[in-house]
C-alpha atoms as a PDB file:
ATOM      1  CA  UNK A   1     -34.084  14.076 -32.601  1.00  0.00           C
ATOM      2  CA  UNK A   2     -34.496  15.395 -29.034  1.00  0.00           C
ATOM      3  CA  UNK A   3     -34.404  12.960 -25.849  1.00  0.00           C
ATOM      4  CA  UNK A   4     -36.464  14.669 -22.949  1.00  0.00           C
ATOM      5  CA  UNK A   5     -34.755  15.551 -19.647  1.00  0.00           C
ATOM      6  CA  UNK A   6     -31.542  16.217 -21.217  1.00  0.00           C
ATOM      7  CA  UNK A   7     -30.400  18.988 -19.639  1.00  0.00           C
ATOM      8  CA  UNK A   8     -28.603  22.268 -21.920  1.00  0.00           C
ATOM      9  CA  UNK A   9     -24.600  21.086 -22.561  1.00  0.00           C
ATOM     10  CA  UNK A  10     -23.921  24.589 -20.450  1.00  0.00           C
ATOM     11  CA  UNK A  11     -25.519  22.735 -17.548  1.00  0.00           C
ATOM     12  CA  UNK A  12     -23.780  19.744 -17.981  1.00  0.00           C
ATOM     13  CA  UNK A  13     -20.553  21.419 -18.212  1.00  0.00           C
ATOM     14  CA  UNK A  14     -20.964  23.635 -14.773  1.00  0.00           C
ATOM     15  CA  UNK A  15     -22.399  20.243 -13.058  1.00  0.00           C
ATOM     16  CA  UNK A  16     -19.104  18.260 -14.024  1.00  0.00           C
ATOM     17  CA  UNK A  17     -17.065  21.378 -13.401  1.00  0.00           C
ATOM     18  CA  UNK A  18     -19.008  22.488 -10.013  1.00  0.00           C
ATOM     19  CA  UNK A  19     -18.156  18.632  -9.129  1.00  0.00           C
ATOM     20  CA  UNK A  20     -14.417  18.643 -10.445  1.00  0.00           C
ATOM     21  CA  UNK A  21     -13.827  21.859  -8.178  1.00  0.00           C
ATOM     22  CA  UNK A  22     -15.596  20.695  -5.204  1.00  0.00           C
ATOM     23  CA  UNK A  23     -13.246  17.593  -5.692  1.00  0.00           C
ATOM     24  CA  UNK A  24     -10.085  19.698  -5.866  1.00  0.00           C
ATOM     25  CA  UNK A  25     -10.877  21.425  -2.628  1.00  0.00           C
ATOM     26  CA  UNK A  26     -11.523  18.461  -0.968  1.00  0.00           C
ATOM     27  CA  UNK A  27      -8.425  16.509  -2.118  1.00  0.00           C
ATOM     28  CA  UNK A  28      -6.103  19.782  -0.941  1.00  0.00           C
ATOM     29  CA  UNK A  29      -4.697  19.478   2.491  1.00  0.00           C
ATOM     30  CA  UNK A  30      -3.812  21.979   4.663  1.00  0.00           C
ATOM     31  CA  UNK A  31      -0.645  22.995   4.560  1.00  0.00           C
ATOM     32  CA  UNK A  32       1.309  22.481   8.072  1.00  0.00           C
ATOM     33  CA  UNK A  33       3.058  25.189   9.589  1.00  0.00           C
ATOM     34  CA  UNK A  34       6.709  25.747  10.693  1.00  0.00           C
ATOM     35  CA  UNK A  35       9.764  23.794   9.497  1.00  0.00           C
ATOM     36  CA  UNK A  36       9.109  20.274   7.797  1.00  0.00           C
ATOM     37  CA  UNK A  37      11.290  17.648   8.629  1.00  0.00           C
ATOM     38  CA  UNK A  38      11.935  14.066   6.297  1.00  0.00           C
ATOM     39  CA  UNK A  39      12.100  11.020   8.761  1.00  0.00           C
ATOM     40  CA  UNK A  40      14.152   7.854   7.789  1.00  0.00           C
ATOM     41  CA  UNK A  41      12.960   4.444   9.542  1.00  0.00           C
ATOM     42  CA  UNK A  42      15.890   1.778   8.945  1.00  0.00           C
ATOM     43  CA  UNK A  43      14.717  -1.687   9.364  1.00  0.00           C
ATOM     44  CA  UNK A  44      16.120  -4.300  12.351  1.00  0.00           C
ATOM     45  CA  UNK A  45      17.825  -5.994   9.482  1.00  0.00           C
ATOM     46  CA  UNK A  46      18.988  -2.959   8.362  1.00  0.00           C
ATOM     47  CA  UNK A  47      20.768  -1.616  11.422  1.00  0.00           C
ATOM     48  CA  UNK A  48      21.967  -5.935  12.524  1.00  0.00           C
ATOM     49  CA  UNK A  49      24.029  -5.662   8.151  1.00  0.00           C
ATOM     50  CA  UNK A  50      25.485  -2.212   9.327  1.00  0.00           C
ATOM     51  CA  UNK A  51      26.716  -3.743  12.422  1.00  0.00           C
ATOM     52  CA  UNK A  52      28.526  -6.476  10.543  1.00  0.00           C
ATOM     53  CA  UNK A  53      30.122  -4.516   7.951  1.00  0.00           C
ATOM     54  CA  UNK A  54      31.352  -1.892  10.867  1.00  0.00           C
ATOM     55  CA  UNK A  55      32.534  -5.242  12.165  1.00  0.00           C
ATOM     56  CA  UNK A  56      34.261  -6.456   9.568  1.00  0.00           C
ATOM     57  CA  UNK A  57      35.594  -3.388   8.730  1.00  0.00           C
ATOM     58  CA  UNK A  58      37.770  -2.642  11.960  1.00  0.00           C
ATOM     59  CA  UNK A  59      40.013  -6.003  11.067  1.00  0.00           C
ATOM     60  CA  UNK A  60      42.228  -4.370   8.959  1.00  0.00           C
ATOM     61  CA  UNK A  61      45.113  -4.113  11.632  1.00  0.00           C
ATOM     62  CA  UNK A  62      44.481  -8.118  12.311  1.00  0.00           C
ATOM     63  CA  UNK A  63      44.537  -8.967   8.770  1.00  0.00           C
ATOM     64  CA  UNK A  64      47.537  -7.233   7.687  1.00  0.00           C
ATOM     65  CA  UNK A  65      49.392  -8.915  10.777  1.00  0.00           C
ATOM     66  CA  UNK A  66      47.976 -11.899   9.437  1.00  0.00           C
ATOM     67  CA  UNK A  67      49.414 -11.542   6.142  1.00  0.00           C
ATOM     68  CA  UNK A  68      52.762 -10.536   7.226  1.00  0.00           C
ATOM     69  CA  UNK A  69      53.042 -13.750   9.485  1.00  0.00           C
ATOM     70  CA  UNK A  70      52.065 -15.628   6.475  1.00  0.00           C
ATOM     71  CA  UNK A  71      54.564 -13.912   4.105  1.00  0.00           C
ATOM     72  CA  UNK A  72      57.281 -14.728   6.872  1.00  0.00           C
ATOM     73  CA  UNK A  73      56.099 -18.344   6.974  1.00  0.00           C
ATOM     74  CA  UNK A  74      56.531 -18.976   2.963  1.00  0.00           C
ATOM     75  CA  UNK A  75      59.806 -17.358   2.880  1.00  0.00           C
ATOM     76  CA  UNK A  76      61.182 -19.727   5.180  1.00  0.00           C
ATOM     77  CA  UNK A  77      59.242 -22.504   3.412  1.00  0.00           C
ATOM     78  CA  UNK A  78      57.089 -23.385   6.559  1.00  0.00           C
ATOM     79  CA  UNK A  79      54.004 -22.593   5.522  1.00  0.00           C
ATOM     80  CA  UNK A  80      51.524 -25.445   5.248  1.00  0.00           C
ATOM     81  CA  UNK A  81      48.114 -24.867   3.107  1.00  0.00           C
ATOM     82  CA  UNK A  82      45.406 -27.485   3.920  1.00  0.00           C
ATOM     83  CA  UNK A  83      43.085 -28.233   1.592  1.00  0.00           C
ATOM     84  CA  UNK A  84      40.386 -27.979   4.058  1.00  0.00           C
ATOM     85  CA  UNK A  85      40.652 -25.133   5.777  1.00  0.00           C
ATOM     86  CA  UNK A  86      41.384 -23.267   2.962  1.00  0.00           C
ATOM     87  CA  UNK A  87      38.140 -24.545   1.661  1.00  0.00           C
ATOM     88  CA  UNK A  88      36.467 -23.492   4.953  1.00  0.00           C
ATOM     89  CA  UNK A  89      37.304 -20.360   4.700  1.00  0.00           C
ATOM     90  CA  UNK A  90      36.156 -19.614   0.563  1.00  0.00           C
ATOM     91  CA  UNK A  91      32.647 -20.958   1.539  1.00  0.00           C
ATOM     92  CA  UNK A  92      32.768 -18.821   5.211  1.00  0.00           C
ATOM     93  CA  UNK A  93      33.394 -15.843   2.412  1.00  0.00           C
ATOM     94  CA  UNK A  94      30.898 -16.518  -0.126  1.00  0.00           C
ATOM     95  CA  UNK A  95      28.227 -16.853   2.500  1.00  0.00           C
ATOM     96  CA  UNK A  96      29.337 -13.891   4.432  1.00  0.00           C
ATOM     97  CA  UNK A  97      29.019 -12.162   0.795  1.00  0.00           C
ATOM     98  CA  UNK A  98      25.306 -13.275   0.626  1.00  0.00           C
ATOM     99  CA  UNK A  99      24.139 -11.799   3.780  1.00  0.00           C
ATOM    100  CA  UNK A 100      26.068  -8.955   2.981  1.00  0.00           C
END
């Protein structure tokens, strides 16, 4: 059985391919010229979490003073824990933790 207008597979094949390469060419960009350079964009909410945790991580000197006042305080049996700041302070931490 032959259908009319079919055109020779040979045809068919350098249509597709002539199309494929055309294709190609046009999907190629030019390639720039001189050094290429990667650019990093950090979101506002980005740069406000790295300004916390530099924050948070210059205490050190405060905390350890902290501690040592603390220490001080139990060893002469003067130190008080309320219940309430103490849980102040765990939910302060666990929602510092979230942002963080």
């Amino acid at each position: 059985m032959e259908i009319s207008g079919q055109k020779s597979a040979r045809e068919l094949a350098t249509l597709l391919l002539g199309v494929q390469e055309s294709d190609r060419a046009a999907s190629k960009k030019p390639t720039p010229t001189g050094p290429q350079t990667d650019q990093v964009q950090i979101s506002q909410h980005a740069r406000e979490i790295q300004r916390i945790k530099s924050l948070v991580q210059e205490t050190p000197a405060t905390r350890e003073e902290r501690i040592e006042r603390i220490r001080q305080a139990i060893d002469t049996g003067t130190y008080d824990v309320s219940g309430r700041s103490t849980a102040d302070v765990l939910i302060r931490h666990v929602l510092t933790e979230a942002v963080l």
